[in-house]
Protein backbone atom coordinates (compact mmCIF):
# COMPACT_ATOMS: atom_id res chain seq x y z
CA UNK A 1 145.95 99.60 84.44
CA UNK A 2 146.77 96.69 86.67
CA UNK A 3 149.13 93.64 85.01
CA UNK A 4 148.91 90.97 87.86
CA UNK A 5 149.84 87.22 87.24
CA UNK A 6 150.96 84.05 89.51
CA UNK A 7 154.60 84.79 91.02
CA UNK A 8 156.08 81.05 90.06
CA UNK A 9 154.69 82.25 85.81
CA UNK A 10 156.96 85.86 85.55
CA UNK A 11 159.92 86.43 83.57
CA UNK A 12 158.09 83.01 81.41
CA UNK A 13 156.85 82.80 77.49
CA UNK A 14 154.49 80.65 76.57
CA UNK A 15 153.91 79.79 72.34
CA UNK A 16 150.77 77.95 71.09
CA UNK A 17 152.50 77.31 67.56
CA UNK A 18 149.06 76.22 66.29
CA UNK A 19 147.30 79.01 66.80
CA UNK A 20 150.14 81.72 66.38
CA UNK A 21 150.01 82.84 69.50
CA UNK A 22 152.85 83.62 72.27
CA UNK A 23 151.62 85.18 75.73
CA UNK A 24 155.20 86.81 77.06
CA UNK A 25 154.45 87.19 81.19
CA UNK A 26 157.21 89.84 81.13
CA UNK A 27 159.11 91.45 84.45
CA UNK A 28 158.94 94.69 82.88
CA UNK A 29 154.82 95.08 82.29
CA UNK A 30 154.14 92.47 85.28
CA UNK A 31 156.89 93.47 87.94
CA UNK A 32 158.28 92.16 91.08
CA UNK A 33 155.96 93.00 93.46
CA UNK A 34 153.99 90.04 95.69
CA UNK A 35 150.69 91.42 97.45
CA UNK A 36 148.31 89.09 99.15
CA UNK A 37 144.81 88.11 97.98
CA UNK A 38 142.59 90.60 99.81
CA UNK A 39 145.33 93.28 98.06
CA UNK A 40 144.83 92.10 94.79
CA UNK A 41 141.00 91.96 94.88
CA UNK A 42 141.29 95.27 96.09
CA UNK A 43 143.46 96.65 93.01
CA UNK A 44 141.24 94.44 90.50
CA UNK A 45 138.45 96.61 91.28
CA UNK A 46 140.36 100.38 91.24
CA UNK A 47 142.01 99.22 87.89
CA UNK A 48 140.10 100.40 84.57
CA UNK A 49 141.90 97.90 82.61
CA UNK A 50 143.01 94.66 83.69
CA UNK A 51 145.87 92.16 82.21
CA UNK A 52 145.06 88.77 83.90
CA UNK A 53 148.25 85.75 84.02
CA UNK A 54 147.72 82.28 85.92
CA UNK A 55 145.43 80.07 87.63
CA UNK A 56 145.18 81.62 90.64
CA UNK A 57 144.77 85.72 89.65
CA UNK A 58 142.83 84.40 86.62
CA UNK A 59 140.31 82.57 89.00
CA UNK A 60 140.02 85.08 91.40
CA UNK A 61 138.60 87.32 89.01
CA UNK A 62 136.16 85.04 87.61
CA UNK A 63 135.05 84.60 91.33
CA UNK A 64 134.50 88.49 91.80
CA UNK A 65 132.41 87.88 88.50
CA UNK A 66 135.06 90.37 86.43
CA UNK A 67 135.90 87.81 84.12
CA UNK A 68 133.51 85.35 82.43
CA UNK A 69 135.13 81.62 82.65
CA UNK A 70 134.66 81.75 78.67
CA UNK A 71 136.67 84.52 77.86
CA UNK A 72 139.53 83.00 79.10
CA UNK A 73 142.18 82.52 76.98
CA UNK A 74 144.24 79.39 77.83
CA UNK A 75 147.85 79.64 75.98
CA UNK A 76 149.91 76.44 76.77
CA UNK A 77 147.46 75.56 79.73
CA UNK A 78 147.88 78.82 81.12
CA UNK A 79 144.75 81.10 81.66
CA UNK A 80 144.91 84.64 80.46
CA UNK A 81 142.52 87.34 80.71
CA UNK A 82 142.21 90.89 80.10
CA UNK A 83 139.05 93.08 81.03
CA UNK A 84 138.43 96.80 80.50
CA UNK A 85 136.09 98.06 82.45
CA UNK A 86 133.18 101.23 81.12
């Protein structure tokens, strides 16, 4: 299970009071740990189950075709994504 989201959106909640939602980009499930791109794409595709924060790690999945640009989830303007993989 890989929770990966942009650096500047951790330790951040974000509410959408109209449509009862809250997307909590937590320390604790997300951590502290900054890997590069090529890294990341790397651990996208070992992970069975993906939890997707931010413009950037949200779009490059959708470029590696693991996330549809429809199924994102956009929660205060900020793109969320989760994929689980057969």
């Amino acid at each position: 299970m890989l929770f990966a989201a942009d650096e500047e959106l951790v330790g951040k909640a974000f509410y959408d009071e109209d449509r009862k939602i809250a997307l909590l980009v937590s320390e604790k499930l997300y951590g502290d740990k900054l890997v590069e791109e090529a890294d990341l794409v790397k651990l996208m595709y070992e992970a069975s189950v993906l939890v997707l924060t931010g413009k950037k790690t949200v779009e490059i999945a959708v470029k590696l075709g693991l996330v549809h640009p429809e199924a994102v989830l956009y929660v205060k303007n900020v793109p969320h994504a989760h994929v689980y993989k057969m």
